[in-house]
C-alpha atoms as a PDB file:
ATOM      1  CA  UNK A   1     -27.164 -15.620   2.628  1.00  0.00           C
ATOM      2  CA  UNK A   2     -24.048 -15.585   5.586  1.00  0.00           C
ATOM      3  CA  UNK A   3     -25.610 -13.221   8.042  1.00  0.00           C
ATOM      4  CA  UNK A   4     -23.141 -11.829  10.128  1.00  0.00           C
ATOM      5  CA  UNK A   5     -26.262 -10.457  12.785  1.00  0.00           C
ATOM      6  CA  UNK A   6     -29.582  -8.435  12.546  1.00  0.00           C
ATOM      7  CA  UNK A   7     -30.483  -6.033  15.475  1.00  0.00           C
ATOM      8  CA  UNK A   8     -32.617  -3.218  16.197  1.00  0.00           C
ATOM      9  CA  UNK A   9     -31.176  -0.047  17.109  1.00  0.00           C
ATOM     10  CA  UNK A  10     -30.589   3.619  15.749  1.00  0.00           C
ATOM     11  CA  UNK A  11     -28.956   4.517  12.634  1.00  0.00           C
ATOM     12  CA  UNK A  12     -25.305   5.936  13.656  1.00  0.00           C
ATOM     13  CA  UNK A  13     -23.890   7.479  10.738  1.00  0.00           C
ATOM     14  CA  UNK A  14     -25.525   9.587   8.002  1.00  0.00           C
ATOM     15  CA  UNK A  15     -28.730  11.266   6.691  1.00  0.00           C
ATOM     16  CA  UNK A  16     -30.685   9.225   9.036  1.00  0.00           C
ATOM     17  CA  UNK A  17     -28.731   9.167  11.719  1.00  0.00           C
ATOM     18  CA  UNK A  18     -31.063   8.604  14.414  1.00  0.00           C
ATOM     19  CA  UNK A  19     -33.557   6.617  13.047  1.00  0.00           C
ATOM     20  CA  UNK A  20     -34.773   3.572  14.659  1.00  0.00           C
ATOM     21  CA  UNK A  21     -33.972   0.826  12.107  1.00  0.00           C
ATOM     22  CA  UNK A  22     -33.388  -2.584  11.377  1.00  0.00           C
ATOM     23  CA  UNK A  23     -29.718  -3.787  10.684  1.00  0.00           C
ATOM     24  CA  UNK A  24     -29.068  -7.148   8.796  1.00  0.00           C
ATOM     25  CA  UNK A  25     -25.347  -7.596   8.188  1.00  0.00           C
ATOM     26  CA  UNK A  26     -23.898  -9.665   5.818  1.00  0.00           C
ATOM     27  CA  UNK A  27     -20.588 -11.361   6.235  1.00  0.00           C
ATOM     28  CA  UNK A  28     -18.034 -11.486   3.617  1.00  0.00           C
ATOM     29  CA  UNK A  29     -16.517  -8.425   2.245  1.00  0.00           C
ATOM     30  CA  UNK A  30     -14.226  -7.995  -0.986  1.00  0.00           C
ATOM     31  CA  UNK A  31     -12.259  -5.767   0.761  1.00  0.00           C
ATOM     32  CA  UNK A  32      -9.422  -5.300   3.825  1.00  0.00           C
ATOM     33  CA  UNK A  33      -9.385  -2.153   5.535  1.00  0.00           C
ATOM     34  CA  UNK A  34      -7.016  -2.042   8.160  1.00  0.00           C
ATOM     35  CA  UNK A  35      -8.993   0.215  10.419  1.00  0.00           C
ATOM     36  CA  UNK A  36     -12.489  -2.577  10.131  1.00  0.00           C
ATOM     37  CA  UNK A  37     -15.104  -2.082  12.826  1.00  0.00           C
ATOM     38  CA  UNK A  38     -16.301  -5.534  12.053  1.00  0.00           C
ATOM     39  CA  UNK A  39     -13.881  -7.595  11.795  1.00  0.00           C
ATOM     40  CA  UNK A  40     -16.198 -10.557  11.752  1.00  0.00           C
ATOM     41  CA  UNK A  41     -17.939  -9.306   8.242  1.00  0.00           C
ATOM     42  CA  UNK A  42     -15.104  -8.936   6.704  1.00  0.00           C
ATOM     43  CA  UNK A  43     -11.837 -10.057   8.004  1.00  0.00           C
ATOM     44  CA  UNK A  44     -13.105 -13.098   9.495  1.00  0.00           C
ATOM     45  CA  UNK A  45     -16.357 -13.895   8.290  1.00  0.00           C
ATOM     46  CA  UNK A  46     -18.694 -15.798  10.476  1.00  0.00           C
ATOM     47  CA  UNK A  47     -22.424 -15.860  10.612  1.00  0.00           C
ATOM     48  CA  UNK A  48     -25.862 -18.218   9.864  1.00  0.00           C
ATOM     49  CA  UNK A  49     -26.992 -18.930   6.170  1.00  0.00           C
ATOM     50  CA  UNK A  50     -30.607 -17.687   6.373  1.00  0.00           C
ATOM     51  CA  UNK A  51     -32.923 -17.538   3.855  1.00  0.00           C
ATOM     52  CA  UNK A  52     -34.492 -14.648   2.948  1.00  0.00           C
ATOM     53  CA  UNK A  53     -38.278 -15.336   3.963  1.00  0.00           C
ATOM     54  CA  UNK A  54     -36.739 -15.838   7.756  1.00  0.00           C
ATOM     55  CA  UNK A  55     -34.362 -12.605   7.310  1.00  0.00           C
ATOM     56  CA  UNK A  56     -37.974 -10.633   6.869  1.00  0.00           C
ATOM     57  CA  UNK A  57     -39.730 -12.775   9.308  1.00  0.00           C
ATOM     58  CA  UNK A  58     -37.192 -10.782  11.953  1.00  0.00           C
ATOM     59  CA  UNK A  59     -37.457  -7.797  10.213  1.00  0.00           C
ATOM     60  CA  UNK A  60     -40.903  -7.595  10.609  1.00  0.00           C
ATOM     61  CA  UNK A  61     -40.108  -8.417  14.457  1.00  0.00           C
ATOM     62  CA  UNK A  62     -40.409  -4.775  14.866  1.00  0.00           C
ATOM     63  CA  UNK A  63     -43.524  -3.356  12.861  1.00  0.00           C
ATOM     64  CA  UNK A  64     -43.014  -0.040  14.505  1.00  0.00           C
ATOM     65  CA  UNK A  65     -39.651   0.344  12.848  1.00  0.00           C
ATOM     66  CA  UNK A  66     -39.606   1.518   8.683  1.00  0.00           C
ATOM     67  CA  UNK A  67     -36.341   1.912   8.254  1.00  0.00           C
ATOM     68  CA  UNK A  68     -34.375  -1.497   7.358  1.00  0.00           C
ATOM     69  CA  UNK A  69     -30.442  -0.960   6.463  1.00  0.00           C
ATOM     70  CA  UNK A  70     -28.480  -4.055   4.446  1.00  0.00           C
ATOM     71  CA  UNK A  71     -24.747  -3.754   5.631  1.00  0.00           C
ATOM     72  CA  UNK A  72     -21.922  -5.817   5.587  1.00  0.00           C
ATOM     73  CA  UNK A  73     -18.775  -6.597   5.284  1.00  0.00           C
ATOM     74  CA  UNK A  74     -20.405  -6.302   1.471  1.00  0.00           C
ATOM     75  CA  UNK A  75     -23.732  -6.489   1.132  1.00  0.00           C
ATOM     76  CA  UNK A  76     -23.482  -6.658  -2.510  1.00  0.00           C
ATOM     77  CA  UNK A  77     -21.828  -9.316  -2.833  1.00  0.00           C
ATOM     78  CA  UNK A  78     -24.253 -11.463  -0.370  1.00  0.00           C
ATOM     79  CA  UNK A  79     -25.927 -14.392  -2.065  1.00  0.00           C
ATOM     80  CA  UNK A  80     -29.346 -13.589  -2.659  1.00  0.00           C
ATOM     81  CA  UNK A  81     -28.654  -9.921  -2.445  1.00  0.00           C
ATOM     82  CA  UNK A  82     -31.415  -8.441  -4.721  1.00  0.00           C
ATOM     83  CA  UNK A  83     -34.065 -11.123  -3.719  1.00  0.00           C
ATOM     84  CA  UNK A  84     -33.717  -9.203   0.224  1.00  0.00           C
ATOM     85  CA  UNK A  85     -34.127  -6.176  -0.848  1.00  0.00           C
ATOM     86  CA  UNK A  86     -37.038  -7.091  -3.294  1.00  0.00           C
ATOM     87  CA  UNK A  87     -38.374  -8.486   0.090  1.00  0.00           C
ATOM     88  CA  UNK A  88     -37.677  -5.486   2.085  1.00  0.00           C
ATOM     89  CA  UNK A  89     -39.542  -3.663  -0.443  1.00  0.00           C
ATOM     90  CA  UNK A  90     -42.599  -5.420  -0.468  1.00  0.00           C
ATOM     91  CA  UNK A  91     -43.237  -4.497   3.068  1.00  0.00           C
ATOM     92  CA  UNK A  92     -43.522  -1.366   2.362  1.00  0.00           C
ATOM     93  CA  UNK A  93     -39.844  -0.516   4.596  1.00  0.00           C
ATOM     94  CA  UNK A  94     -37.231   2.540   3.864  1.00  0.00           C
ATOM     95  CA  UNK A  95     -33.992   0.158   2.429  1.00  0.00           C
ATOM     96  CA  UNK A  96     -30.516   1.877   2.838  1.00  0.00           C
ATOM     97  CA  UNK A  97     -27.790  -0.160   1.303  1.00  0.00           C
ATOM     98  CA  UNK A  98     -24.573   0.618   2.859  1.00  0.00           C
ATOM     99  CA  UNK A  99     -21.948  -0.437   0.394  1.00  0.00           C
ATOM    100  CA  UNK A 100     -18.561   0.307  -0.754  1.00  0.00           C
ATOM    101  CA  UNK A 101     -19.824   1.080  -4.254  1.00  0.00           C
ATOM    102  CA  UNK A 102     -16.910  -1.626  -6.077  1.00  0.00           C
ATOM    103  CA  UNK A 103     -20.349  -3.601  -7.473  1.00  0.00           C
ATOM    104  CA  UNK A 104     -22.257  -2.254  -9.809  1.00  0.00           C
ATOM    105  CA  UNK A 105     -26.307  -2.302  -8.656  1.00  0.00           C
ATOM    106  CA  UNK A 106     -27.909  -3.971 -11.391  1.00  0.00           C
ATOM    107  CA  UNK A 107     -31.256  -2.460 -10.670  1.00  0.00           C
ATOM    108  CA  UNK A 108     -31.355  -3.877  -6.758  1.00  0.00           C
ATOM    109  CA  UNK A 109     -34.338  -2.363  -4.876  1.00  0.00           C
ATOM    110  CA  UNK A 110     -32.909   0.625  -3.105  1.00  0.00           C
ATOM    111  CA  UNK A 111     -34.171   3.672  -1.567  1.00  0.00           C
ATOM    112  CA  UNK A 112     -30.743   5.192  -0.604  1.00  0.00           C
ATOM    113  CA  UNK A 113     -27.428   4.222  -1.354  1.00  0.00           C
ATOM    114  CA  UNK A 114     -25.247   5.364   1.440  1.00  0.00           C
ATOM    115  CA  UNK A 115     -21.806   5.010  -1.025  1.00  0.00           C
ATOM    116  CA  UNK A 116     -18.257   4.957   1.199  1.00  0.00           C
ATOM    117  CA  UNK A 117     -15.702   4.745  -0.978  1.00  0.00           C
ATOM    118  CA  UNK A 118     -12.393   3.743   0.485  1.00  0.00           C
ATOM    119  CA  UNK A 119      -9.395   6.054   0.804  1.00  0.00           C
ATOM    120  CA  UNK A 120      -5.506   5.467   1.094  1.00  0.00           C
ATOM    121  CA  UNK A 121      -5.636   5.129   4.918  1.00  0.00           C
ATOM    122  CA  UNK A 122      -7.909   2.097   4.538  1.00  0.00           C
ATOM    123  CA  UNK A 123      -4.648  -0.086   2.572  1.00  0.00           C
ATOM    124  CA  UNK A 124      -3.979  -2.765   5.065  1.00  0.00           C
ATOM    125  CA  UNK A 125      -0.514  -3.318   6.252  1.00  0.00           C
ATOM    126  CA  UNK A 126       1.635  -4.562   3.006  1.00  0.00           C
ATOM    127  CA  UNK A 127       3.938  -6.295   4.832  1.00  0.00           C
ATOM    128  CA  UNK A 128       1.188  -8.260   7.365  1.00  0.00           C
ATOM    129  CA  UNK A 129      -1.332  -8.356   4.101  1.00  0.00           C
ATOM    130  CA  UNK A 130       0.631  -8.541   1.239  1.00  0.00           C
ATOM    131  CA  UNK A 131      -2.148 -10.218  -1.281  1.00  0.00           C
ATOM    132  CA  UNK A 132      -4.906  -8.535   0.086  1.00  0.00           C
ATOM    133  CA  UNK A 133      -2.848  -4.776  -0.026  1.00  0.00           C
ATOM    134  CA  UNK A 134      -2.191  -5.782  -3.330  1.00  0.00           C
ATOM    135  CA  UNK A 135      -6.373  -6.773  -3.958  1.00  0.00           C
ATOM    136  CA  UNK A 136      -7.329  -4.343  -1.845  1.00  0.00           C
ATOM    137  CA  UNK A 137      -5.895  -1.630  -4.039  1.00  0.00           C
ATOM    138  CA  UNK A 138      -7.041  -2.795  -7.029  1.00  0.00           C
ATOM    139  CA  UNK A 139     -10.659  -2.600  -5.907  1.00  0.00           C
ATOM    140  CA  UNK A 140     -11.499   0.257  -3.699  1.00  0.00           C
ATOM    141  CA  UNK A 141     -11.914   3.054  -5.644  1.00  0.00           C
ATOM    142  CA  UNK A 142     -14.373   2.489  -8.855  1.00  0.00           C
ATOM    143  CA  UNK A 143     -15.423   5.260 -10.442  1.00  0.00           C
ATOM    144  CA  UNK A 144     -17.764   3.998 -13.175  1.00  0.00           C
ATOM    145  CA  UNK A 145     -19.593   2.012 -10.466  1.00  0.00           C
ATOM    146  CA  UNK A 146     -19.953   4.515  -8.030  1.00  0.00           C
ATOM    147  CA  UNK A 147     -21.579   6.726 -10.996  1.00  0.00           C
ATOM    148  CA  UNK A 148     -23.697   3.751 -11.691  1.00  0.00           C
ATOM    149  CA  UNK A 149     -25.425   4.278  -8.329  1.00  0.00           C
ATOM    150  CA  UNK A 150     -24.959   7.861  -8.262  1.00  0.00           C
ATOM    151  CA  UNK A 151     -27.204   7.934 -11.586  1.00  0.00           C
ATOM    152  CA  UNK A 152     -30.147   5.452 -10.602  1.00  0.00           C
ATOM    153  CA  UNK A 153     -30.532   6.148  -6.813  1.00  0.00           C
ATOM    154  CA  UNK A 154     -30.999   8.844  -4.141  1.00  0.00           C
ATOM    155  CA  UNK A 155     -27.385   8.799  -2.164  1.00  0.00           C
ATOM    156  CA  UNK A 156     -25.167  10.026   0.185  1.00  0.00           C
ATOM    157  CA  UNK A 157     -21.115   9.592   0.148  1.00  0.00           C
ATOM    158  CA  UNK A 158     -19.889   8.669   3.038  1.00  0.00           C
ATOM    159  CA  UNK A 159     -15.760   8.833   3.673  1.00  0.00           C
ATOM    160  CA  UNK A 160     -13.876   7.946   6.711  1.00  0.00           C
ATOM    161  CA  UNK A 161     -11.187  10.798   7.286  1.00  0.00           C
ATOM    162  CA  UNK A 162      -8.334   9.787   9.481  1.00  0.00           C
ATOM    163  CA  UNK A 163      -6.214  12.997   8.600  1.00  0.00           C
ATOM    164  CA  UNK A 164      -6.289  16.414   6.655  1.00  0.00           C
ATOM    165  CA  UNK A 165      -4.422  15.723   3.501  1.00  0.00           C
ATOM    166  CA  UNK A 166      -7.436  12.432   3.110  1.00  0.00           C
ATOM    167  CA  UNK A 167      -9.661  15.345   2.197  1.00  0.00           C
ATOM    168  CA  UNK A 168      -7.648  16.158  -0.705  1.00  0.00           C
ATOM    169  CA  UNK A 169      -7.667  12.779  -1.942  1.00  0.00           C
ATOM    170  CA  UNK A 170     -11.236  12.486  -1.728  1.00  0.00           C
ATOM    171  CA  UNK A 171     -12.091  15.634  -3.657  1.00  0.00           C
ATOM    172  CA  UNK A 172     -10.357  13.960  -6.443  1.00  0.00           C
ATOM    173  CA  UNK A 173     -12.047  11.184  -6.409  1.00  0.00           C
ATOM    174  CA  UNK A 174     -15.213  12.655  -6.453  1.00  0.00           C
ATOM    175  CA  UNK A 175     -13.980  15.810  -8.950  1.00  0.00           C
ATOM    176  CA  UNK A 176     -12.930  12.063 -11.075  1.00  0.00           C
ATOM    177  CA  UNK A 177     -16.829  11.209 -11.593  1.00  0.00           C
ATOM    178  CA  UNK A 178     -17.698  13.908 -13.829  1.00  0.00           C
ATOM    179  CA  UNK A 179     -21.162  14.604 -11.681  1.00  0.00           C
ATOM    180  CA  UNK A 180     -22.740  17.312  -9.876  1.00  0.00           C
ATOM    181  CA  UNK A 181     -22.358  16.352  -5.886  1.00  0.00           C
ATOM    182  CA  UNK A 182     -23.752  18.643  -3.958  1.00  0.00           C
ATOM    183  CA  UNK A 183     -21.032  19.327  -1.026  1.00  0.00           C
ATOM    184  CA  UNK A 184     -23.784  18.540   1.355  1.00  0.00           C
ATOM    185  CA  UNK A 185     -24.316  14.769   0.183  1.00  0.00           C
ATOM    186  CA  UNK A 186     -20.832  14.390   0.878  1.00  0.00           C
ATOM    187  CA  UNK A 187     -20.241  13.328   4.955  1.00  0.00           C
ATOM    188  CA  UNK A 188     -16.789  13.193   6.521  1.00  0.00           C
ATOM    189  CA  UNK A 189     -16.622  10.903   9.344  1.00  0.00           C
ATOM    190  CA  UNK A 190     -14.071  10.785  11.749  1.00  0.00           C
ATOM    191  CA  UNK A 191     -11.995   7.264  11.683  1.00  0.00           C
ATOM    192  CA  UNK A 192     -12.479   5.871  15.179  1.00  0.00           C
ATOM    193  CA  UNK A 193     -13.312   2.756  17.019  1.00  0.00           C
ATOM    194  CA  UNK A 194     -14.075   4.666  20.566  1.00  0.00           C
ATOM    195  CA  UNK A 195     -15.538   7.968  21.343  1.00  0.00           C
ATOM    196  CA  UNK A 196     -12.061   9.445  22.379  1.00  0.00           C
ATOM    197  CA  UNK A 197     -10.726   8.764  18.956  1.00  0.00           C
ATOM    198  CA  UNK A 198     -13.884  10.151  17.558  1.00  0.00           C
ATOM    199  CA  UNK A 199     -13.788  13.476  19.314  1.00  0.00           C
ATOM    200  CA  UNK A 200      -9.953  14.271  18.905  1.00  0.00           C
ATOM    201  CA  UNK A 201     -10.487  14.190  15.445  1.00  0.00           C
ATOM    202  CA  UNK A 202     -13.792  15.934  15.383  1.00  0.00           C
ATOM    203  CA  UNK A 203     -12.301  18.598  16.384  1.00  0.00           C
ATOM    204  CA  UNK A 204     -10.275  19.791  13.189  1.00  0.00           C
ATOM    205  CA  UNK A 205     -12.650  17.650  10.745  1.00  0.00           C
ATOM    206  CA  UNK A 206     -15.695  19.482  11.643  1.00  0.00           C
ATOM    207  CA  UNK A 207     -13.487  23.084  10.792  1.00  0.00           C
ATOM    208  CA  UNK A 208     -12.615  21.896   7.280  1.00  0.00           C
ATOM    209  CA  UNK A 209     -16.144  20.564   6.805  1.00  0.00           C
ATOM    210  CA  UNK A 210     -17.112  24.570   7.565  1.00  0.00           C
ATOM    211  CA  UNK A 211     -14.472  25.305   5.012  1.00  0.00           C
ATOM    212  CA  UNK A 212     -15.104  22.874   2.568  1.00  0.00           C
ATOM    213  CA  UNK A 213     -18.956  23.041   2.680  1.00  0.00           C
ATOM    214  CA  UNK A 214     -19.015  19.210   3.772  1.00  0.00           C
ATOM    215  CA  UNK A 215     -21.262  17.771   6.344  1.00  0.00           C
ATOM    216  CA  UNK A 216     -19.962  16.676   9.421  1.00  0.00           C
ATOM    217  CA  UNK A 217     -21.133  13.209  10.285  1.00  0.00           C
ATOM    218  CA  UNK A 218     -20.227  12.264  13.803  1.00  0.00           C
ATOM    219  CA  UNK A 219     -21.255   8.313  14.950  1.00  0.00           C
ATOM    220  CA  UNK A 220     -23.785   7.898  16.980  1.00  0.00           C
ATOM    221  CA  UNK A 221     -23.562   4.840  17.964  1.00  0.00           C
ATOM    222  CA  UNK A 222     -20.016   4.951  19.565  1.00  0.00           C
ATOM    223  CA  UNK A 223     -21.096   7.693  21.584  1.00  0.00           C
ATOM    224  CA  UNK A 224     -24.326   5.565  23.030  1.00  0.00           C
ATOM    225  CA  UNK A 225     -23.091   2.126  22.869  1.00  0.00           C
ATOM    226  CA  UNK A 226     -19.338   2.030  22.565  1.00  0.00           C
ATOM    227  CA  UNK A 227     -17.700  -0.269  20.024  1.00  0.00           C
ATOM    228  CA  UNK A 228     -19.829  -3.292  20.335  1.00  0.00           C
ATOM    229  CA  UNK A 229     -22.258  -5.737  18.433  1.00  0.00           C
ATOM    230  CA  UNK A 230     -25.607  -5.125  17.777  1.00  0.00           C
ATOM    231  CA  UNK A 231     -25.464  -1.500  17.800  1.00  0.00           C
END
């Protein structure tokens, strides 16, 4: 597997934010969004083929820690995807997978699928990107794969709101699945690569979360670390 990095820190964004954890970040990503916090998962993938025994062997580098959270770029489509979180598993760890939810989970070992779903403000630019707007557009948004892992897993949604009317779109989408979501497992983060951004627009996207009865997830890790590696 490509491993883009694997650090210990706190869980920014979600249910757990918070929570001390293990990331292990794969690199590679079948997707483009223009407003990528790592750039070198996805847009530019770089990294160490490890194999999974050593992957655990620095998990396990922190026995205190219980929470381990497979990332990306795309974890799901990482080489050797399933056999990691099999691993993970077997030592007894919390697994979140943190995925896009445009591959289907064929029964991976998962204890919560945090599902983010890509909106219209993630297109990158046509005219810079032409193949990949084109690719990326054609991918982002599957709706009998996010029920997939809607029906076999615990979840949270997780959407990246850059402006009001992106709140619209994504009721649609999720009206689109034909499932009970609780408003509450649905978390609007603000789009935001530095803790200015991130509070300018927490501003009116924590109001319509009151309105809409969504739950405001702010980022934790910008606020303590910056935009950085390793965090």
């Amino acid at each position: 597997m490509l491993v883009a990095e694997i650090f210990h820190s706190l869980q920014g964004e979600g249910e757990l934010t918070g929570v001390p954890s293990v990331f292990v970040r794969a690199s590679g990503c079948n997707l483009r969004c223009a407003w990528c916090d790592t750039p070198y998962a996805s847009w530019n993938p770089e990294g160490e083929a490890l194999a999974v025994a050593r992957i655990i062997a620095a998990v396990e580098e922190h026995p205190a820690t219980r929470h381990v959270v497979f990332t990306g770029g795309e974890p799901m489509i990482a080489r050797d995807a399933a056999e990691l979180a099999a691993a993970v598993k077997a030592t007894g760890r919390h697994l979140t997978i943190e995925t896009a939810a445009t591959v289907a989970p064929a029964g991976i070992a998962c204890d919560l699928a945090s599902l983010s779903p890509k909106l219209l403000n993630s297109a990158p630019d046509a005219a810079r990107h032409a193949t990949w707007r084109r690719r990326h557009e054609a991918t982002r948004w599957q709706p009998d794969v996010v029920r997939s892992w809607v029906d076999a897993y615990p979840y949270q949604f997780k959407f990246v709101v850059a402006r009001e009317e992106d709140i619209e779109e994504l009721e649609t989408m999720l009206a689109a699945l034909r499932r009970d979501i609780p408003r509450h497992k649905v978390l609007l983060m603000p789009e935001a690569t530095t803790p200015e951004t991130m509070r300018t627009r927490s501003a009116w996207l924590a109001e319509a979360c009151k309105r809409g009865g969504y739950r405001y997830a702010h980022r934790l890790h910008l606020e303590l670390y910056g935009n950085r590696r390793g965090t």
